[in-house]
Protein backbone atom coordinates (compact mmCIF):
# COMPACT_ATOMS: atom_id res chain seq x y z
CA UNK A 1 -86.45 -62.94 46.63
CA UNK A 2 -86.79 -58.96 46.46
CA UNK A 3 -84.98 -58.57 49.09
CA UNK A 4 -81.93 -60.90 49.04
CA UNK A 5 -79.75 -58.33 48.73
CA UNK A 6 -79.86 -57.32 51.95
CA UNK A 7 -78.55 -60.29 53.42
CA UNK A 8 -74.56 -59.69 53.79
CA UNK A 9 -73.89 -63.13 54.71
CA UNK A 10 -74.48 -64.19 50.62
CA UNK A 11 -72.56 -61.08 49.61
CA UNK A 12 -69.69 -61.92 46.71
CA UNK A 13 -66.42 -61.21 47.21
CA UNK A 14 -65.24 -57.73 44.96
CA UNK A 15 -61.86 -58.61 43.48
CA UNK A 16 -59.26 -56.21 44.44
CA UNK A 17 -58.18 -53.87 42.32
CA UNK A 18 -55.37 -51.29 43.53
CA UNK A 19 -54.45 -49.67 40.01
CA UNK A 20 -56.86 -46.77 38.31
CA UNK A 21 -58.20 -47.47 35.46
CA UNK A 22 -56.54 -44.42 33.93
CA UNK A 23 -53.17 -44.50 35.40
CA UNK A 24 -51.84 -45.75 32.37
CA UNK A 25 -52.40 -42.75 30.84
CA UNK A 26 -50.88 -40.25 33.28
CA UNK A 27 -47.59 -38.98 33.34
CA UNK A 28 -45.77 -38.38 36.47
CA UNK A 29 -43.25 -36.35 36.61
CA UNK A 30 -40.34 -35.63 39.41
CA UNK A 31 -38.85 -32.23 40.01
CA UNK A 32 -35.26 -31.43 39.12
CA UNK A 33 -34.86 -33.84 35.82
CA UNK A 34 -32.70 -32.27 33.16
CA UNK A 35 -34.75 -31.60 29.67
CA UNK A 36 -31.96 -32.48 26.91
CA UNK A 37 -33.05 -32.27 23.31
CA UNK A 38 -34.10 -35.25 21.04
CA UNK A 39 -31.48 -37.08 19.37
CA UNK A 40 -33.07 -37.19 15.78
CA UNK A 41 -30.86 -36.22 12.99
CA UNK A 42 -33.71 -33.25 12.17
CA UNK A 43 -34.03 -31.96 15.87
CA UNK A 44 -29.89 -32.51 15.93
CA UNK A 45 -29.12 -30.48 13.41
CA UNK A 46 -31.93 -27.79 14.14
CA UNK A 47 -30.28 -27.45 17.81
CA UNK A 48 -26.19 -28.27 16.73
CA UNK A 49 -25.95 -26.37 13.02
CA UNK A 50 -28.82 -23.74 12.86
CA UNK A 51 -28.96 -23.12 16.32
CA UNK A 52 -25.66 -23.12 18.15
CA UNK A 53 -22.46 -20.69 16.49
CA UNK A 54 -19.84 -23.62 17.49
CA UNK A 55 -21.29 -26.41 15.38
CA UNK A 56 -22.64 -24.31 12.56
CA UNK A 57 -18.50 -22.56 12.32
CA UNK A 58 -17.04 -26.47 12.58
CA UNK A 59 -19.47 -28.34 10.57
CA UNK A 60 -18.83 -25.19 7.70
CA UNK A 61 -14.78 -25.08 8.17
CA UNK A 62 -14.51 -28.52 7.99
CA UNK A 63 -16.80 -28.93 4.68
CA UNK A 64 -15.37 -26.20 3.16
CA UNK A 65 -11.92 -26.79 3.83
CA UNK A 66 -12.00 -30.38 2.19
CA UNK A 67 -14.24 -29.12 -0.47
CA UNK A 68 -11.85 -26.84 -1.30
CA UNK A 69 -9.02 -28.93 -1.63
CA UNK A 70 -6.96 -29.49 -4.96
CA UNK A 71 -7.77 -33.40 -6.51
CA UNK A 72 -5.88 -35.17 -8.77
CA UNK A 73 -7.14 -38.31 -10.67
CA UNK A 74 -4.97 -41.55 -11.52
CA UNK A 75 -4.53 -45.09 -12.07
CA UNK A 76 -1.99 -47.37 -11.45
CA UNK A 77 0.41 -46.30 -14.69
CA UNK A 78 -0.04 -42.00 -14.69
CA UNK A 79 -1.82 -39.39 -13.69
CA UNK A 80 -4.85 -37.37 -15.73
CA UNK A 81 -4.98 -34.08 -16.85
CA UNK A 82 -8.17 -34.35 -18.38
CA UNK A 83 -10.67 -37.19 -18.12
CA UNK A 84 -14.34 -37.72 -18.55
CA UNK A 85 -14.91 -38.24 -14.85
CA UNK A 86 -12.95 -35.01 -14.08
CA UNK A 87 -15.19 -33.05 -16.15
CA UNK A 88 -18.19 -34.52 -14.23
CA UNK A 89 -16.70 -34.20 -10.77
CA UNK A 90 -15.62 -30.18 -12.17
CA UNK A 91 -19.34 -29.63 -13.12
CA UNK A 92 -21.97 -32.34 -11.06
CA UNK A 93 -24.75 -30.50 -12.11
CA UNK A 94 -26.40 -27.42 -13.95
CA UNK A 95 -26.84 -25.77 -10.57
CA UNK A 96 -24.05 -26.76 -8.64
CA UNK A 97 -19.86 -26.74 -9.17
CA UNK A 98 -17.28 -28.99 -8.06
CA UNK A 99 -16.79 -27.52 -4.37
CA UNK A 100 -21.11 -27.02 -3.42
CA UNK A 101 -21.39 -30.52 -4.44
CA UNK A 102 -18.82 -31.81 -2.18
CA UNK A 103 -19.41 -29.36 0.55
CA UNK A 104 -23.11 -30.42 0.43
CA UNK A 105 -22.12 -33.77 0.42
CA UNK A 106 -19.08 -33.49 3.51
CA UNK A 107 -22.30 -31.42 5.57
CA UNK A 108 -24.49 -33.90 5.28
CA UNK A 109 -21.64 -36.35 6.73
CA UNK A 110 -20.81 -34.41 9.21
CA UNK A 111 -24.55 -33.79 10.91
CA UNK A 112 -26.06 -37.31 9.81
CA UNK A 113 -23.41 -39.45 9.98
CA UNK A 114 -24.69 -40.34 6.72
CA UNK A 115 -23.82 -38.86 2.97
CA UNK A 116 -25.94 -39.92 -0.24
CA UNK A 117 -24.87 -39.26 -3.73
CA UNK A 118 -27.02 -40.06 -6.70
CA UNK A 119 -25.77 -40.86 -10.31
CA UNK A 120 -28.40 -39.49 -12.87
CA UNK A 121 -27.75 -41.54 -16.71
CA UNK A 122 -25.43 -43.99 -14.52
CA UNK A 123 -26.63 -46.97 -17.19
CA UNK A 124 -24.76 -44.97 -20.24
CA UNK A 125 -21.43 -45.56 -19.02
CA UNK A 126 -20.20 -42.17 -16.88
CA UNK A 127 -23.34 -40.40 -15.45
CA UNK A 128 -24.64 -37.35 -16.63
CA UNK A 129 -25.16 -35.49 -13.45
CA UNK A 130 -24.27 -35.77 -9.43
CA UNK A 131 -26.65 -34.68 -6.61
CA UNK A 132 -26.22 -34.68 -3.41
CA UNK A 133 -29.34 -35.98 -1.16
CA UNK A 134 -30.99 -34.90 2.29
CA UNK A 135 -29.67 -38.06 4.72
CA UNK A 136 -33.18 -37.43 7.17
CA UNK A 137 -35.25 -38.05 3.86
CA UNK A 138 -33.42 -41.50 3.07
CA UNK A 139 -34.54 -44.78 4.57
CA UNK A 140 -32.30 -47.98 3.82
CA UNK A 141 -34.02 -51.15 3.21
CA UNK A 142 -32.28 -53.92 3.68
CA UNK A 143 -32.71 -57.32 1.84
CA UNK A 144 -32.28 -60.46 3.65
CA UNK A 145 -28.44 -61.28 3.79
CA UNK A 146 -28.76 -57.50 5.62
CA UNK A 147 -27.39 -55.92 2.20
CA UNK A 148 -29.21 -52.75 0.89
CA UNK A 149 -31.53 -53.76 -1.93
CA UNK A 150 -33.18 -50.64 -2.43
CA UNK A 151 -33.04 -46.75 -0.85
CA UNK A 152 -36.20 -44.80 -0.47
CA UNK A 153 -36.09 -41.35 -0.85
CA UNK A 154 -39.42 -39.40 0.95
CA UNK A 155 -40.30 -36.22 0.51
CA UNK A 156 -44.13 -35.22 2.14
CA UNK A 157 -46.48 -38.00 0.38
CA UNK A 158 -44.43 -38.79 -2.18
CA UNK A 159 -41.92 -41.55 -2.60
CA UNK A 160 -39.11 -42.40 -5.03
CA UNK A 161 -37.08 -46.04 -4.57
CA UNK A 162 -33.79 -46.67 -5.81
CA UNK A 163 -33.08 -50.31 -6.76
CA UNK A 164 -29.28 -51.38 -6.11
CA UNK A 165 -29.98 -54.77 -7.13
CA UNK A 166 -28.99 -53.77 -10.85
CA UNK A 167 -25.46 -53.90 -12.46
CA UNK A 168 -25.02 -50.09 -11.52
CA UNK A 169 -25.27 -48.22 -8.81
CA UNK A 170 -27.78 -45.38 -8.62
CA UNK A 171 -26.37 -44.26 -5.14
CA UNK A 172 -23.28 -43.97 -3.26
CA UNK A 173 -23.68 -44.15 0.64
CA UNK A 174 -20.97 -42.89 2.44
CA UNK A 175 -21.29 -43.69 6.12
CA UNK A 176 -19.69 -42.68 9.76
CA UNK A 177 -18.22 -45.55 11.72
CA UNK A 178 -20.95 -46.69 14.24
CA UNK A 179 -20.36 -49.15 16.92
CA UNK A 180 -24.17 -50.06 16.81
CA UNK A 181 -25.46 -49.69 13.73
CA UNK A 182 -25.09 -51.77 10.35
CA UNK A 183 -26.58 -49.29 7.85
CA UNK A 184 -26.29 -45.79 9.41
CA UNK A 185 -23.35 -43.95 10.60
CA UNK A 186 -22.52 -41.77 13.66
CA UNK A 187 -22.89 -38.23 13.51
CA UNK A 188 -20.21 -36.23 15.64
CA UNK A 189 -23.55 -34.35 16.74
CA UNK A 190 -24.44 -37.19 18.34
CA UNK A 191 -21.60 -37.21 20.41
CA UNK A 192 -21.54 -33.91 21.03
CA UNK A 193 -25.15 -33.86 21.97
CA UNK A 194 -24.91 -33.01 25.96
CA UNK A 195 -22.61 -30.51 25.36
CA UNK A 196 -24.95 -28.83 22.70
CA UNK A 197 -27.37 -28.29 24.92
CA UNK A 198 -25.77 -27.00 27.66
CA UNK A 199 -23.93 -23.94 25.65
CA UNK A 200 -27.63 -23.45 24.35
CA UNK A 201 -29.03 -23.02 27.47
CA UNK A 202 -26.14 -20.72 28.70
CA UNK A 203 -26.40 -18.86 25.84
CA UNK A 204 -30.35 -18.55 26.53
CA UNK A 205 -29.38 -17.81 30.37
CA UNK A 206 -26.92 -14.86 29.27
CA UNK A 207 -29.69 -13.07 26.93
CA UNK A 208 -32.17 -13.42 29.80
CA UNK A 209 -29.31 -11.76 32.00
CA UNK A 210 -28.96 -8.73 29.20
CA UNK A 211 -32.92 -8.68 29.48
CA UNK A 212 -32.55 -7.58 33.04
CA UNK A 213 -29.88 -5.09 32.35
CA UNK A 214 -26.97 -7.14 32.26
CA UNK A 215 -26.68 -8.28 35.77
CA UNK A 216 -28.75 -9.00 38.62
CA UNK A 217 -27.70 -5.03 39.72
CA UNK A 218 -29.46 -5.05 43.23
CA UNK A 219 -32.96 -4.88 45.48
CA UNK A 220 -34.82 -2.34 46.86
CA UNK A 221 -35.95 -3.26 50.97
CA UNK A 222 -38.59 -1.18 52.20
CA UNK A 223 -39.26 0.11 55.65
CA UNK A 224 -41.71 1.93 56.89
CA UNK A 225 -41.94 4.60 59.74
CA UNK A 226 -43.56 2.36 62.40
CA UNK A 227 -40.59 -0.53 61.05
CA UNK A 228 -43.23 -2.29 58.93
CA UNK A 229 -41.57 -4.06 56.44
CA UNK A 230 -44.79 -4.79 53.97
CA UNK A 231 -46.02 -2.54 51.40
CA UNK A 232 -49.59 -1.85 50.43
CA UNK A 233 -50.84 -2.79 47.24
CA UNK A 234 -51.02 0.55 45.56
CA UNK A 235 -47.59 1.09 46.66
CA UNK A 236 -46.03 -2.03 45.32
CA UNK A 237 -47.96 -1.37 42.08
CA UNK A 238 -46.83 1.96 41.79
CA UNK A 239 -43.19 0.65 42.58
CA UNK A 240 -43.30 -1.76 40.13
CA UNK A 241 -44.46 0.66 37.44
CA UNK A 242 -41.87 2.87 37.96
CA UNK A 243 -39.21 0.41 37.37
CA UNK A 244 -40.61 -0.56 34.36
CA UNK A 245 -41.04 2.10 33.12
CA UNK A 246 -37.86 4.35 33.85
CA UNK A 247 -35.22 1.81 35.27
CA UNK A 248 -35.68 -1.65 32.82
CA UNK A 249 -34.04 -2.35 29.39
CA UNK A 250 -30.82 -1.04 27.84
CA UNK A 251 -31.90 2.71 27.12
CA UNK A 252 -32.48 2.88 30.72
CA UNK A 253 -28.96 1.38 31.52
CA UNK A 254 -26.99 3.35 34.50
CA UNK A 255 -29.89 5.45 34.81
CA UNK A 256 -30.21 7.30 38.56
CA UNK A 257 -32.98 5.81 40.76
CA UNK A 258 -34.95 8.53 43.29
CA UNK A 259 -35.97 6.65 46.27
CA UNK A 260 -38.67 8.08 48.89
CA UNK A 261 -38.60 7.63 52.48
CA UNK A 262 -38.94 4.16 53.10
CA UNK A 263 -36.95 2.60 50.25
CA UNK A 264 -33.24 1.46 50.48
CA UNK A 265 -31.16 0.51 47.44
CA UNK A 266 -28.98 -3.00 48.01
CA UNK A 267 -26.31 -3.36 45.31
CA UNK A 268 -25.58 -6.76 43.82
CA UNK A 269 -23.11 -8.23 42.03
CA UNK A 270 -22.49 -11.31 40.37
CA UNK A 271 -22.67 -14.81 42.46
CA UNK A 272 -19.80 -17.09 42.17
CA UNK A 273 -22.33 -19.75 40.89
CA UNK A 274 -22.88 -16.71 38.07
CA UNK A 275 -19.32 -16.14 37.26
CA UNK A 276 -18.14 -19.88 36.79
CA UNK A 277 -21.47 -20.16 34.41
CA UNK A 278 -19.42 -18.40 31.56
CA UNK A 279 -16.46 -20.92 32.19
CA UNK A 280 -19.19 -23.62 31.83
CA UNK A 281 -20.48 -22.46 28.38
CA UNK A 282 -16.48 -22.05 27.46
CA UNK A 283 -15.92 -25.97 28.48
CA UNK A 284 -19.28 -26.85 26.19
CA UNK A 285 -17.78 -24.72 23.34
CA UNK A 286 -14.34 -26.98 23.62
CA UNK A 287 -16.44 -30.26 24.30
CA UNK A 288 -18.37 -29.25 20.72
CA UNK A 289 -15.44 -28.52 18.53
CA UNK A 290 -13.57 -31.41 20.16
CA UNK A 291 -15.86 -33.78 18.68
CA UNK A 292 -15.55 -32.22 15.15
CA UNK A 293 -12.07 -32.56 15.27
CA UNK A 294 -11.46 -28.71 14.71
CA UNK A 295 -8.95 -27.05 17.29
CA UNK A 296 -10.44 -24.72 19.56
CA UNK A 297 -7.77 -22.09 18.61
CA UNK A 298 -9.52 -21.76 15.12
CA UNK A 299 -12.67 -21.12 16.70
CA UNK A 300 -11.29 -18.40 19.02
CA UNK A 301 -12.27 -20.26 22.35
CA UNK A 302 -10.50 -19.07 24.97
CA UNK A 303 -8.93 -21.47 27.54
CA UNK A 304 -6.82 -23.94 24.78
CA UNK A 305 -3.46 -23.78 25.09
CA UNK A 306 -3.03 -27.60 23.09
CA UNK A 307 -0.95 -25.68 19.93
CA UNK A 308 1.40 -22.91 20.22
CA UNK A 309 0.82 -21.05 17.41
CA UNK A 310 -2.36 -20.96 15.15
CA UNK A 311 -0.25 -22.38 12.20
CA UNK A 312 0.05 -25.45 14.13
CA UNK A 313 -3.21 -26.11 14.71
CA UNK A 314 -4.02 -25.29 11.24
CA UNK A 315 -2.04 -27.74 10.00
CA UNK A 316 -2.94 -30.21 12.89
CA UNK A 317 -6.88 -29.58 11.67
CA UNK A 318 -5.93 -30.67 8.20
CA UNK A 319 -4.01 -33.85 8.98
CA UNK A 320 -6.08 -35.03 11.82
CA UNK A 321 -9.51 -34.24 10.62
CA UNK A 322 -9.89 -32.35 6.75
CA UNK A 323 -7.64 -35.28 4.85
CA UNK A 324 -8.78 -38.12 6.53
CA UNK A 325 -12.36 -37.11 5.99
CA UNK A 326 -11.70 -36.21 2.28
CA UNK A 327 -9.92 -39.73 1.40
CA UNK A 328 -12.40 -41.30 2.91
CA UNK A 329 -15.21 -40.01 1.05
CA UNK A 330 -12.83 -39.43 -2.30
CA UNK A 331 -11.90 -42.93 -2.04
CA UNK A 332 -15.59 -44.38 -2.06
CA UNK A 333 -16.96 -41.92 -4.72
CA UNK A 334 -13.92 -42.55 -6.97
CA UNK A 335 -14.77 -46.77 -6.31
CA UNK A 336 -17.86 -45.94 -6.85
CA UNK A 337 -17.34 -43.79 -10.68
CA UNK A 338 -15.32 -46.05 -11.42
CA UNK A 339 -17.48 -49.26 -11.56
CA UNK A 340 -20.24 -47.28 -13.20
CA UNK A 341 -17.23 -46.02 -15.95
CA UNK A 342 -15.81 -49.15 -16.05
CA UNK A 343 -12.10 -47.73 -15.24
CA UNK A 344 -10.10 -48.47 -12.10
CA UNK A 345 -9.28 -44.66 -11.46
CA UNK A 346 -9.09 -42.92 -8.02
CA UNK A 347 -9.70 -39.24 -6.86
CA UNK A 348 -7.40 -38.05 -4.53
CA UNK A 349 -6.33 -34.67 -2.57
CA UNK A 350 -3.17 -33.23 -4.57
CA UNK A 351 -1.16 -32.84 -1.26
CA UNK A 352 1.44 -30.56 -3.07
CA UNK A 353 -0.97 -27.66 -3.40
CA UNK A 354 -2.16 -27.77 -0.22
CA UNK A 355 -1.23 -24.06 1.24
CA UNK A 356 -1.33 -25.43 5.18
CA UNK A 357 1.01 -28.94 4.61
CA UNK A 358 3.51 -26.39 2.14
CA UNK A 359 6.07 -26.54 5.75
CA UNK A 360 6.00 -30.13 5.74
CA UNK A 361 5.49 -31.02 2.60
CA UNK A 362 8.79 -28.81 1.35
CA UNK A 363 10.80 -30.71 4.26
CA UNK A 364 9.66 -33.92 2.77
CA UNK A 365 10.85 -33.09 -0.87
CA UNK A 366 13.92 -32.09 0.76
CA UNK A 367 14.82 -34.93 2.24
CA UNK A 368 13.98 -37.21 -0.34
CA UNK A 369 16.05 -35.13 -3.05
CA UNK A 370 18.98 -35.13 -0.48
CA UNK A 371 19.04 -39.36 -0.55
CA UNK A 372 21.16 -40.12 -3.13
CA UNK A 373 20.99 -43.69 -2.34
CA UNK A 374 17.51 -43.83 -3.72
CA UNK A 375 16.28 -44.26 -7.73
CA UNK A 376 14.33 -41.42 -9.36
CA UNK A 377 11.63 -44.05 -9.39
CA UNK A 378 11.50 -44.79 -5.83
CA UNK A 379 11.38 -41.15 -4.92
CA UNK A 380 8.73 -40.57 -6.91
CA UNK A 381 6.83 -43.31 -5.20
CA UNK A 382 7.66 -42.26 -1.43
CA UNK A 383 6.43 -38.40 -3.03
CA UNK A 384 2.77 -40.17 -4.09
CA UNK A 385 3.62 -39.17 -8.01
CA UNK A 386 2.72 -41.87 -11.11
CA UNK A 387 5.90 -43.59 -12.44
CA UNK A 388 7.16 -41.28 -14.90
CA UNK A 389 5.92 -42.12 -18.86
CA UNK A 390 7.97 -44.12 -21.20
CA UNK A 391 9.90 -41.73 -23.84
């Protein structure tokens, strides 16, 4: 009938719904959360290298100083002076020497966790060229035992893969340790992430503070005649206008203030939650070049007392973090040459011409020339030198 509908004793039942429709598409958000920056290698290194003084100085003192260092190549039987793989490592590339390559190659370590090197004429025995390539623009693919089969280089739209199913080699990955990760490695950005942003954001907070003439210098109370403490309008217009005008920015610094009747001038000085925010940026500074391995010393942060002289933690940066680094990466690209060249060589850090080890390294020579009870042929092992040549 027409009017059935107004009968509530046949009325369905509505099923119960209690969610909206659209809450899966709002965000709510709660108040105090703490914003820390993505942990991409791009936004990483955009926030760690470009963007914060205390990774950009260890990231560059720590490529530079193992780029820099003196290498050797050998075999089992003697040590080269010249070699076709020494002239390659000497000159990579037409626009690039010996130390850009590997200081290219130790950055991109050092803020991907990841280093890729790419042999150009690999198939004609000892490659023609070295590059180093961007880590964020490499993508591993892995075949189905879980080794690489193939790297894919991306840059915009385009695509280039490089097979490593082949005899040779087109690429050489170098890769951090990482706990949870088969194929990538472990940036020390990463670790130092936290800390990162918090000397960013004190940094930010201090240039705000310089904004507003260095310090939060005081407040000006009104009080009128009748002991009204409110302003009109036009009067706290006119106020403000002044101060911007005559009293803000650093021309204006220490810059007399005329008060009318009515106005009283409260000094301020710093908050104790203000002073200990310096000592926090100082503790983020440490926490950053802690996880580079570079003393704080070197990077004239105050507050480090570990070494007592800067010659000791000179020499403590080279043989905690530079050398270990450098064999590391020497030892796979030498492995590496090698199979494409077909000789079992290895590149290594010449220890005696390393200017920082010369205290240690002289003691060592000492004592070994002082032990008579040893061969000329053992010393020269325990000093890392070839067995001398037949005559």
């Amino acid at each position: 009938m027409v009017f059935d509908f107004l009968k509530r004793g046949d009325t369905q039942d509505v099923p119960e719904v209690k969610a909206s429709a659209t809450g899966r598409v709002i965000a709510y958000h709660g108040t105090g959360r703490v914003a820390w920056s993505p942990r991409d290698t791009v936004s990483l290194t955009k926030a760690g290298f470009s963007g914060n003084p205390v990774g950009f100085r260890s990231v560059k003192m720590i490529a530079e100083a193992a780029a820099a260092l003196p290498l050797v190549l050998q075999d089992a039987g003697q040590r080269y002076e010249t070699h076709p793989l020494l002239s390659l490592v000497s000159r990579p590339n037409a626009a690039q020497g010996r130390a850009e390559l590997l200081e290219a190659l130790y950055g991109q370590l050092l803020l991907s966790g990841n280093g890729y090197l790419e042999a150009v004429g690999a198939d004609l025995g000892v490659p023609v060229e070295l590059h180093v390539l961007r880590s964020d623009r490499m993508n591993l693919v892995p075949g189905g035992d879980g080794w690489p089969v193939a790297y894919d280089y991306r840059v915009g739209g385009k695509k280039h893969r490089f097979d490593m199913t082949g005899d040779v080699a087109p690429i050489c990955h170098i890769r951090s340790f990482h706990p949870q990760d088969d194929h990538y490695g472990f940036s020390p950005l990463q670790a130092a992430a936290s800390a990162i942003d918090v000397h960013n954001s004190a940094s930010r907070w201090s240039k705000s503070l310089l904004d507003n003439a260095a310090r939060p210098s005081g407040a000006i109370v009104y009080k009128g005649s009748d002991g009204q403490g409110a302003m009109t309008n036009d009067q706290y217009e006119r106020l403000q206008n002044e101060m911007e005008a005559h009293h803000q920015g650093a021309r204006n610094a220490g810059r007399p203030m005329l008060l009318e009747g009515g106005l009283d001038w409260k000094p301020m000085g710093f908050s104790p939650s203000d002073m200990e925010f310096q000592k926090t940026k100082e503790a983020a500074a440490r926490e950053i070049a802690q996880a580079f391995g570079v003393p704080p010393m070197l990077l004239g942060i105050p507050g480090d007392a570990t070494y007592a002289n800067y010659q000791e933690a000179n020499r403590a940066f080279y043989r905690l973090t530079v050398l270990p680094l450098a064999g590391k990466v020497l030892g796979a690209v030498s492995h590496w040459l090698g199979e494409i060249a077909g000789e079992d060589v290895a590149l290594a850090p010449d220890l005696d011409q390393i200017a920082a080890l010369s205290a240690e390294r002289e003691a060592q020579w000492s004592r070994v020339a002082a032990a008579e009870f040893l061969s000329t042929a053992e010393k020269r092992v325990l000093l890392g030198l070839p067995p001398e040549a037949a005559s």
